[in-house]
C-alpha atoms as a PDB file:
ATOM      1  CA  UNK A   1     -18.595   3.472  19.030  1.00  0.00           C
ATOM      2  CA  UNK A   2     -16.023   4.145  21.683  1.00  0.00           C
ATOM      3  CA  UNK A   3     -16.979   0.759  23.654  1.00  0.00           C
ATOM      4  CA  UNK A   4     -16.783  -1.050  20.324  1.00  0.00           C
ATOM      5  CA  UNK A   5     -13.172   0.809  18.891  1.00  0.00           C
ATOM      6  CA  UNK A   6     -11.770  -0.290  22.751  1.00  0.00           C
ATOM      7  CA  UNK A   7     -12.836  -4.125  21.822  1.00  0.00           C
ATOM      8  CA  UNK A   8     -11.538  -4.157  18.680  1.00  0.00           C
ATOM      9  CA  UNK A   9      -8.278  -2.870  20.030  1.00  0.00           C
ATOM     10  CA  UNK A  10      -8.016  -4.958  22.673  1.00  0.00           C
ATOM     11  CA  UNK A  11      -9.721  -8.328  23.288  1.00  0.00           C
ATOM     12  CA  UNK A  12     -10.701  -8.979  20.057  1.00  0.00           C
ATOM     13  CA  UNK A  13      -7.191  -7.663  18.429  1.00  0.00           C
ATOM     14  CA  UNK A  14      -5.265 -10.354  20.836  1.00  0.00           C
ATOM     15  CA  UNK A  15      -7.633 -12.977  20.588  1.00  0.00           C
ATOM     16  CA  UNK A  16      -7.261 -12.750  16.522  1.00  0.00           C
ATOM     17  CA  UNK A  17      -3.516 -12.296  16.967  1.00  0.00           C
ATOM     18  CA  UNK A  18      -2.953 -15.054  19.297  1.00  0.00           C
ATOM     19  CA  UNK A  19      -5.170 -17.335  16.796  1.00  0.00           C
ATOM     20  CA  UNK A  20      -3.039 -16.656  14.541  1.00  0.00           C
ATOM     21  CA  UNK A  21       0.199 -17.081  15.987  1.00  0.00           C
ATOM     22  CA  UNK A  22      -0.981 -20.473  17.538  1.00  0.00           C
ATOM     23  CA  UNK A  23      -2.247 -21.524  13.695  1.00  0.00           C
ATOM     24  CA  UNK A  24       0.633 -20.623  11.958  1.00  0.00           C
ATOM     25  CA  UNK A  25       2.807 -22.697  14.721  1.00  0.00           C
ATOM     26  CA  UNK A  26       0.715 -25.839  14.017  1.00  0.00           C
ATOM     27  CA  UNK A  27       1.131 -25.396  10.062  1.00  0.00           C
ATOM     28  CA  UNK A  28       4.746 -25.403  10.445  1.00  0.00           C
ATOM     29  CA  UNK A  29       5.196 -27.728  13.280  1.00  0.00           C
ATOM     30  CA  UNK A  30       2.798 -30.329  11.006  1.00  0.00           C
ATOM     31  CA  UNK A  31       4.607 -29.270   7.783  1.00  0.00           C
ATOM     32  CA  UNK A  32       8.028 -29.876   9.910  1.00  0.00           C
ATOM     33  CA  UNK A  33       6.892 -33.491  10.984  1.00  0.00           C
ATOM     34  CA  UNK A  34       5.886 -34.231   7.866  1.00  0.00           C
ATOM     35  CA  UNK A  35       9.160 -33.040   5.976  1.00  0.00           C
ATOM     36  CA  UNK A  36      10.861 -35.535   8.497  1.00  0.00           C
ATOM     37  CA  UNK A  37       8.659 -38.352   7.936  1.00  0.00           C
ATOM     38  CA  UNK A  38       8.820 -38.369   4.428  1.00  0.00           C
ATOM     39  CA  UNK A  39      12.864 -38.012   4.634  1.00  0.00           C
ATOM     40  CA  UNK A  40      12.897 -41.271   6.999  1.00  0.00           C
ATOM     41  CA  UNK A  41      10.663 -43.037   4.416  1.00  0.00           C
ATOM     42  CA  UNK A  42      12.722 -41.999   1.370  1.00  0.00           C
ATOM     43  CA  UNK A  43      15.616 -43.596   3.239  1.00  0.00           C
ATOM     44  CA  UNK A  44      17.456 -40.339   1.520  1.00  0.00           C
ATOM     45  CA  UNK A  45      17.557 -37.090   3.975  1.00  0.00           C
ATOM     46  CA  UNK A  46      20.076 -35.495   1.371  1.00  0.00           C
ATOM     47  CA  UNK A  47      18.753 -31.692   0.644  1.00  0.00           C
ATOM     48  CA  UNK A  48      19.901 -30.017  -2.499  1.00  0.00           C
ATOM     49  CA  UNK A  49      19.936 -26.911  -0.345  1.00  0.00           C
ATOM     50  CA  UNK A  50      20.907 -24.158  -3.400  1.00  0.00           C
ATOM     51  CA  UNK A  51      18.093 -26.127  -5.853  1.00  0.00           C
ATOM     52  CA  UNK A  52      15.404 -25.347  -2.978  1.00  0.00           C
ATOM     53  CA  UNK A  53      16.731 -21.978  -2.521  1.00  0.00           C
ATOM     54  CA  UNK A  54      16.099 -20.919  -6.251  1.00  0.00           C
ATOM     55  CA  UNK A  55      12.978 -23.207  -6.737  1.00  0.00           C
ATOM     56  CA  UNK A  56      11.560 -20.542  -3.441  1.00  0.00           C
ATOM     57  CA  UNK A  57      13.166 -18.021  -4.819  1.00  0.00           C
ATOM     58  CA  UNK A  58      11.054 -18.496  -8.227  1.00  0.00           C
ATOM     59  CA  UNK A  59       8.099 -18.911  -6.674  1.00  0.00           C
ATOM     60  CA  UNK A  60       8.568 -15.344  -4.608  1.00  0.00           C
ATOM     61  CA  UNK A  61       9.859 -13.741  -7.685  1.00  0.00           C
ATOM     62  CA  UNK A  62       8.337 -15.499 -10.562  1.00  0.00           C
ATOM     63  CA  UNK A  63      10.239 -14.239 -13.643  1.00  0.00           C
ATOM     64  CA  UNK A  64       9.152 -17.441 -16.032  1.00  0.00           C
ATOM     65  CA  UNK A  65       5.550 -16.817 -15.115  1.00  0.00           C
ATOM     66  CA  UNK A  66       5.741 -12.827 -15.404  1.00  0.00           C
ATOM     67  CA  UNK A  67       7.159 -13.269 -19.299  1.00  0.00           C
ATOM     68  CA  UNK A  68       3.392 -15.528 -19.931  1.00  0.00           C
ATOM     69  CA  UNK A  69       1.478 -13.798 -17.655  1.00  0.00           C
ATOM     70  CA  UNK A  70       2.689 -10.317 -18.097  1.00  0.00           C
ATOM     71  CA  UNK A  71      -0.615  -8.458 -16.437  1.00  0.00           C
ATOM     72  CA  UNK A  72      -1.496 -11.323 -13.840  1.00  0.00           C
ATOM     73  CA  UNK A  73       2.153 -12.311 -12.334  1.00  0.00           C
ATOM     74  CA  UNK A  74       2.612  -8.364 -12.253  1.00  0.00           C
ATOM     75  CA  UNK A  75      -0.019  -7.554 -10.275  1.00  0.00           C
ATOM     76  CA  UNK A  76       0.155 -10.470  -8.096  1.00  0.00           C
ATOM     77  CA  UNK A  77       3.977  -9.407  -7.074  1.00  0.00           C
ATOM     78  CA  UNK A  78       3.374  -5.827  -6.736  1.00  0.00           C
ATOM     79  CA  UNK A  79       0.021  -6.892  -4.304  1.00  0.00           C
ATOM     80  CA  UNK A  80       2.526  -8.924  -2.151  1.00  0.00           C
ATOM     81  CA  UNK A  81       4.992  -6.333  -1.748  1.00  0.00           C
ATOM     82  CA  UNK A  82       2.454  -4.158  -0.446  1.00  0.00           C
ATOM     83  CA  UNK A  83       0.416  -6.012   2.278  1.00  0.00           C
ATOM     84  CA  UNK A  84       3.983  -7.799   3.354  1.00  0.00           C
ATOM     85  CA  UNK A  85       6.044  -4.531   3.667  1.00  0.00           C
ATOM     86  CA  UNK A  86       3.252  -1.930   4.804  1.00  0.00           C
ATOM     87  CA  UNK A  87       2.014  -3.607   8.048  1.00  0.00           C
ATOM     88  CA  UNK A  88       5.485  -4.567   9.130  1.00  0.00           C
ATOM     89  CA  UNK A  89       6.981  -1.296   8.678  1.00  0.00           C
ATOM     90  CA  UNK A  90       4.220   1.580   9.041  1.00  0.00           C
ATOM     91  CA  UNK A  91       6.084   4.092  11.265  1.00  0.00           C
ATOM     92  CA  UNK A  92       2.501   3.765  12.973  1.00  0.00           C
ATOM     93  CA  UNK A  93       2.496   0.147  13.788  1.00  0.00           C
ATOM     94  CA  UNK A  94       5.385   0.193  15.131  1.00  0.00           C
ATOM     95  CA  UNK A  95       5.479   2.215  17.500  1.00  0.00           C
ATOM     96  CA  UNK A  96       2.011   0.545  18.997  1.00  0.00           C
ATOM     97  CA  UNK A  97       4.386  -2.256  19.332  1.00  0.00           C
ATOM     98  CA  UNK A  98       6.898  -0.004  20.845  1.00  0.00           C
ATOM     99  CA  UNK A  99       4.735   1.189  23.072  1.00  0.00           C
ATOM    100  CA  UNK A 100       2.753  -2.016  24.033  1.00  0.00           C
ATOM    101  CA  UNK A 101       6.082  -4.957  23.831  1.00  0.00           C
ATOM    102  CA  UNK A 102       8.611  -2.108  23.694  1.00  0.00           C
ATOM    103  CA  UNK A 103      10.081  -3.949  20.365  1.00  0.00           C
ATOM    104  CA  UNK A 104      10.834  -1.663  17.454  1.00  0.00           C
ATOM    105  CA  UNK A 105      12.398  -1.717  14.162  1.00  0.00           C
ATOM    106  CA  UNK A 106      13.268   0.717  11.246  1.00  0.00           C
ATOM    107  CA  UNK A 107      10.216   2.552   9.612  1.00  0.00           C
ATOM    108  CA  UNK A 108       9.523   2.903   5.805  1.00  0.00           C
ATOM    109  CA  UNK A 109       9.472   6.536   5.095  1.00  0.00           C
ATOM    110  CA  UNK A 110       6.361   7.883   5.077  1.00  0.00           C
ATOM    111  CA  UNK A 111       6.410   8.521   1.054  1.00  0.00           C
ATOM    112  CA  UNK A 112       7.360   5.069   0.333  1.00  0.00           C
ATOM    113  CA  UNK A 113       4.835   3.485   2.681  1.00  0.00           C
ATOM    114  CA  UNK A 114       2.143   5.708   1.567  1.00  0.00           C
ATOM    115  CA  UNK A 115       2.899   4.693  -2.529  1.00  0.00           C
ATOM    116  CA  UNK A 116       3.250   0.814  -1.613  1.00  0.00           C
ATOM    117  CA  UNK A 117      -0.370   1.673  -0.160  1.00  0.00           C
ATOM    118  CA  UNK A 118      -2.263   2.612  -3.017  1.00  0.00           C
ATOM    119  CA  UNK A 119      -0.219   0.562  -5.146  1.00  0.00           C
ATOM    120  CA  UNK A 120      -1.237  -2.596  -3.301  1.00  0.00           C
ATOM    121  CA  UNK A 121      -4.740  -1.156  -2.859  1.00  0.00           C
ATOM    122  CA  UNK A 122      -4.783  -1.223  -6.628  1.00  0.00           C
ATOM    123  CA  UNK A 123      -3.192  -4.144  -6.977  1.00  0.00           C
ATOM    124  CA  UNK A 124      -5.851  -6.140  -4.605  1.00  0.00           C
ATOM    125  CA  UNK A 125      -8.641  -4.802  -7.198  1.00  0.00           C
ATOM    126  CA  UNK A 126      -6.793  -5.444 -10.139  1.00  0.00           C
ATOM    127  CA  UNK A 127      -6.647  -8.546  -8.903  1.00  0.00           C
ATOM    128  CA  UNK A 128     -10.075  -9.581  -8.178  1.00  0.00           C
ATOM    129  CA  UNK A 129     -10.973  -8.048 -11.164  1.00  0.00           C
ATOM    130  CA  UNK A 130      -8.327 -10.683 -13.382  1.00  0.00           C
ATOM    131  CA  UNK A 131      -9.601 -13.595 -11.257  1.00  0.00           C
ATOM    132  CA  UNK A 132     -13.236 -12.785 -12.121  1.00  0.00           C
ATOM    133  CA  UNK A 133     -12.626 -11.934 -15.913  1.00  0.00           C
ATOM    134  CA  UNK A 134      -9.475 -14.421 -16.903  1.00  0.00           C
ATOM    135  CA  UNK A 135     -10.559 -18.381 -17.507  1.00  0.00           C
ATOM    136  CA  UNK A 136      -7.587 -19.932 -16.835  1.00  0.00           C
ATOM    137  CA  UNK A 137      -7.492 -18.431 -12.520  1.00  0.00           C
ATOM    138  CA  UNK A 138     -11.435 -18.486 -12.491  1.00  0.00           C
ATOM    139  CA  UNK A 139     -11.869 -22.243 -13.277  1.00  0.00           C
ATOM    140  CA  UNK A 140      -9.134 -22.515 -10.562  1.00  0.00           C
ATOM    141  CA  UNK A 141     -10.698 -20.063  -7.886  1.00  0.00           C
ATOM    142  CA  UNK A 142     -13.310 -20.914  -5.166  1.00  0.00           C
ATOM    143  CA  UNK A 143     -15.625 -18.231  -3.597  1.00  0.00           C
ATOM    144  CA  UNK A 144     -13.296 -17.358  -1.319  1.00  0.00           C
ATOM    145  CA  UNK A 145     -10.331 -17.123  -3.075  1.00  0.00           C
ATOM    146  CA  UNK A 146     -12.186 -13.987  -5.148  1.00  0.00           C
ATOM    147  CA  UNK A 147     -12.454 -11.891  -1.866  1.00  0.00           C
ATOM    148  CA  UNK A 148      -9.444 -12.269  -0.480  1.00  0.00           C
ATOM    149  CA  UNK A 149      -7.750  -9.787  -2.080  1.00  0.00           C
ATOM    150  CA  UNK A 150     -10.567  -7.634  -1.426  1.00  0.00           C
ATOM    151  CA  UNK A 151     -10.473  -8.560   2.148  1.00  0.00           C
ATOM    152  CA  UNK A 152      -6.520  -8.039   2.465  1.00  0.00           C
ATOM    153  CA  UNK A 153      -6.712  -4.829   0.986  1.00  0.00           C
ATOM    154  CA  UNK A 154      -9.423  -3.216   3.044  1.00  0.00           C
ATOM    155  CA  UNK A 155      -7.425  -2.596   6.345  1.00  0.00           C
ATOM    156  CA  UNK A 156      -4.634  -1.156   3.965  1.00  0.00           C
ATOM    157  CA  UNK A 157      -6.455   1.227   2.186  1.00  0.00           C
ATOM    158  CA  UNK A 158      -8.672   2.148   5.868  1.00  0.00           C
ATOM    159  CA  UNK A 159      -5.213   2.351   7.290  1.00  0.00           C
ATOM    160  CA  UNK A 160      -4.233   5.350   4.392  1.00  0.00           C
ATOM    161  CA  UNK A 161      -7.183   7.518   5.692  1.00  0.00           C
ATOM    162  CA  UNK A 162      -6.302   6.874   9.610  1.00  0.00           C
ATOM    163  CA  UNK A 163      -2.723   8.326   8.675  1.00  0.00           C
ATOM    164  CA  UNK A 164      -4.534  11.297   6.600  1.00  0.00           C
ATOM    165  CA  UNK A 165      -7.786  12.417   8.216  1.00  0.00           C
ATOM    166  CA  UNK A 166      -7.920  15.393   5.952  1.00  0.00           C
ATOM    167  CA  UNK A 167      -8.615  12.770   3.071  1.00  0.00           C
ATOM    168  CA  UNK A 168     -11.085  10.383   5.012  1.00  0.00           C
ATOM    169  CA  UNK A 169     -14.515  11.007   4.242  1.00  0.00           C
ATOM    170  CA  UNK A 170     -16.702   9.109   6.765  1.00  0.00           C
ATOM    171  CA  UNK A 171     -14.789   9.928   9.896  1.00  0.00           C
ATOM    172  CA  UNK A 172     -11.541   9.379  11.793  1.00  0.00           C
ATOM    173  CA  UNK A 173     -13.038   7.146  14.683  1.00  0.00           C
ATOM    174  CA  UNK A 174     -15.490   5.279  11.592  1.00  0.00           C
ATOM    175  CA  UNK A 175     -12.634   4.693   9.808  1.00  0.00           C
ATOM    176  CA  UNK A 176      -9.991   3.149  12.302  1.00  0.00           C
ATOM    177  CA  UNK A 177     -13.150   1.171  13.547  1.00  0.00           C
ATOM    178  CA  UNK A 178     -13.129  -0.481  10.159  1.00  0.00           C
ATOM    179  CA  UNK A 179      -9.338  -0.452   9.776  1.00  0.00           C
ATOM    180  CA  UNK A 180      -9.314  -2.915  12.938  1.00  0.00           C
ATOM    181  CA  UNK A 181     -12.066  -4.710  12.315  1.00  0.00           C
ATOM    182  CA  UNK A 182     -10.883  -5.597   9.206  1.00  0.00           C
ATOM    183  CA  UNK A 183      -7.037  -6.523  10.426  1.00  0.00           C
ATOM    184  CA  UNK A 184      -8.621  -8.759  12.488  1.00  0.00           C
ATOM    185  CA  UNK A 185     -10.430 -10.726  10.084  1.00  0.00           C
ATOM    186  CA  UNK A 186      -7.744 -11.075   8.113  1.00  0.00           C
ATOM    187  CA  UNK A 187      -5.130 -12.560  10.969  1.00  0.00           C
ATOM    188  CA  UNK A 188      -8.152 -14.956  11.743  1.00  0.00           C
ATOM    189  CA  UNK A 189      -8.348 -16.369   8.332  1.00  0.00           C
ATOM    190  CA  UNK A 190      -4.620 -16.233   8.210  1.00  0.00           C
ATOM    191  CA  UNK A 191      -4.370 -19.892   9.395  1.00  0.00           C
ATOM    192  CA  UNK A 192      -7.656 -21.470   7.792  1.00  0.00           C
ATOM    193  CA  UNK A 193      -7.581 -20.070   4.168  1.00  0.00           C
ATOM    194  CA  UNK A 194      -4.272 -19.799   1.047  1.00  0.00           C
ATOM    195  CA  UNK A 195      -2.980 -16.487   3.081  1.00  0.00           C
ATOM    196  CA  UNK A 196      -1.197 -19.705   5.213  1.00  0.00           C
ATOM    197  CA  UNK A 197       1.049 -19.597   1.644  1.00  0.00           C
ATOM    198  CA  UNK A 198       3.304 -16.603   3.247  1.00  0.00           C
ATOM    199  CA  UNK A 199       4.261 -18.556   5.966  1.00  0.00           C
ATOM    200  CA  UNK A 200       5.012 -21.932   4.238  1.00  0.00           C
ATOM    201  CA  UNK A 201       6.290 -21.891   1.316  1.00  0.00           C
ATOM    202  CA  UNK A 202       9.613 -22.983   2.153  1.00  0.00           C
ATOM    203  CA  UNK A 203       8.242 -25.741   3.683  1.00  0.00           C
ATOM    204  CA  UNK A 204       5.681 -26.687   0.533  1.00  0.00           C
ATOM    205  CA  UNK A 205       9.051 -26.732  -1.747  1.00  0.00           C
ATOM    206  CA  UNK A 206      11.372 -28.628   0.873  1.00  0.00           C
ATOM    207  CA  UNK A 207       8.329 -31.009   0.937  1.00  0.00           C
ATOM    208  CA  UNK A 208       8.120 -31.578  -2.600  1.00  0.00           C
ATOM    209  CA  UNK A 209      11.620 -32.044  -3.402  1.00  0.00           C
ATOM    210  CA  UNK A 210      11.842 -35.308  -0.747  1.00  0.00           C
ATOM    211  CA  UNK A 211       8.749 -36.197  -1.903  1.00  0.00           C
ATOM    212  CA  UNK A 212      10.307 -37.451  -5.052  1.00  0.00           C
ATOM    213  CA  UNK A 213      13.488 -39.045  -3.272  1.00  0.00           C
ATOM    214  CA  UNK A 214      12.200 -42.483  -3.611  1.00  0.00           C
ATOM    215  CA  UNK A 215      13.103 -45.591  -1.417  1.00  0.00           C
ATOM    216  CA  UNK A 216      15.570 -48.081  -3.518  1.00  0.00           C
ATOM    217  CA  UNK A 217      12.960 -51.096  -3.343  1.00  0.00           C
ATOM    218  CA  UNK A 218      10.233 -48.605  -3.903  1.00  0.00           C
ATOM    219  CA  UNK A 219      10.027 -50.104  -7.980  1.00  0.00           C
ATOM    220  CA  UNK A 220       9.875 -53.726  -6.925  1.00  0.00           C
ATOM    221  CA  UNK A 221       7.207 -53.198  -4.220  1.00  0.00           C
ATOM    222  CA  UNK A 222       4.791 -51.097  -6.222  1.00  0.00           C
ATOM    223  CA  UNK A 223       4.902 -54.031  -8.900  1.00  0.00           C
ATOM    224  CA  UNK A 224       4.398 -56.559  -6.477  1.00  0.00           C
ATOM    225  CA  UNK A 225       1.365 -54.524  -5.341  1.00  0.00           C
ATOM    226  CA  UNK A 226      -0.205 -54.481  -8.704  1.00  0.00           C
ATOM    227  CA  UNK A 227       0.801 -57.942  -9.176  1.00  0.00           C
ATOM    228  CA  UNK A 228       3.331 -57.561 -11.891  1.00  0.00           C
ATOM    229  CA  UNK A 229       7.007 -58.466 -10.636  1.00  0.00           C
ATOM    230  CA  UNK A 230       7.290 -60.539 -13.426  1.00  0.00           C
ATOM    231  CA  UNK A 231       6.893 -58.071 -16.337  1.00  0.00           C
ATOM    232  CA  UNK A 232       9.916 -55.496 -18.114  1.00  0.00           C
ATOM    233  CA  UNK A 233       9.530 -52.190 -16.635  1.00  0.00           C
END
């Protein structure tokens, strides 16, 4: 198990985090391209900067959605909370990065980070449990979209019994096996499956507000395509 912990922690753990790192960069390099490509086309590269910055901010905090979808939209926010704030400011991960890149950054205290734990922990089951039992998220959920949560949750709650051994009930050196194992799985699919959504949604609403900024002949050439310049609109 020793051989296997070191490989987790080492070559696999950089391999998965460089993977990452590389796939995110080609999302947003692609979704920047794109943004600019569909500005030159629109002939209109006019922003409304504060209408983006509450149509994001709506989609991070989605108060219209939590007053329909009390238990759902609920859930959903208090699951991102946790697996956005907990691995960014353990006390624990960061001082491996301390110690590794010598880059460190204020720490959640260890009460806080250990509540936003289980509560995102719960959270990821509720979760699973609402996309498996509600029609409305089920018709619009494939396979995979049912175990992510699962999958996102499992190095957080492996990660509560590496900082208290007292609790864990397999085994320190079983457990933090699993707790990498699992944190590297999850920055691999970071890039290839909807856990991409962290990093761009900026870029998804920038994309869809030009998307509508049509070009001034665009009316006139998509009647002459169907062949109908002569008709009233």
């Amino acid at each position: 198990m020793t051989t296997l912990l070191a490989f987790a922690r080492g070559p696999l753990f950089l391999f998965c985090f460089a993977f990452m790192v590389l796939g995110l960069l080609r999302h947003v390099l692609l979704t920047t391209w794109e943004i600019r490509r569909v500005q030159r086309r629109a002939g209109d590269p006019s922003l409304p900067r504060k209408a983006l910055f509450r149509a994001t901010l709506r989609w991070l905090v989605p108060l219209d959605k939590l007053r329909e979808q009390t238990l759902f939209t609920g859930t959903s926010i208090l699951f991102h909370v946790g697996v956005l704030l907990v691995p960014l400011f353990l006390a624990g991960h960061i001082a491996l990065s301390a110690r590794g890149t010598g880059l460190k950054w204020p720490a959640l205290p260890n009460t806080a980070a250990d509540v936003l734990t289980i509560v995102s922990v719960i959270a990821g089951v509720a979760l699973f449990t609402l996309r498996l039992s509600l029609r409305a998220t089920r018709s619009l959920s494939r396979p995979l979209d049912f175990a992510l949560p699962l999958l996102v949750a499992l190095p957080i709650a492996t990660g509560f019994f590496v900082m208290h051994p007292a609790l864990d009930p397999f085994g320190f050196r079983a457990m933090l096996l699993v707790h990498v194992l699992s944190a590297d799985l999850v920055m691999l699919l970071m890039p290839l499956t909807k856990l991409v959504h962290a990093v761009l949604l900026p870029g998804t609403q920038v994309l869809s507000e030009i998307g509508w900024h049509w070009p001034a002949d665009s009316g006139s050439r998509v009647a002459a395509a169907l062949g109908k310049e002569e008709e009233p609109v």
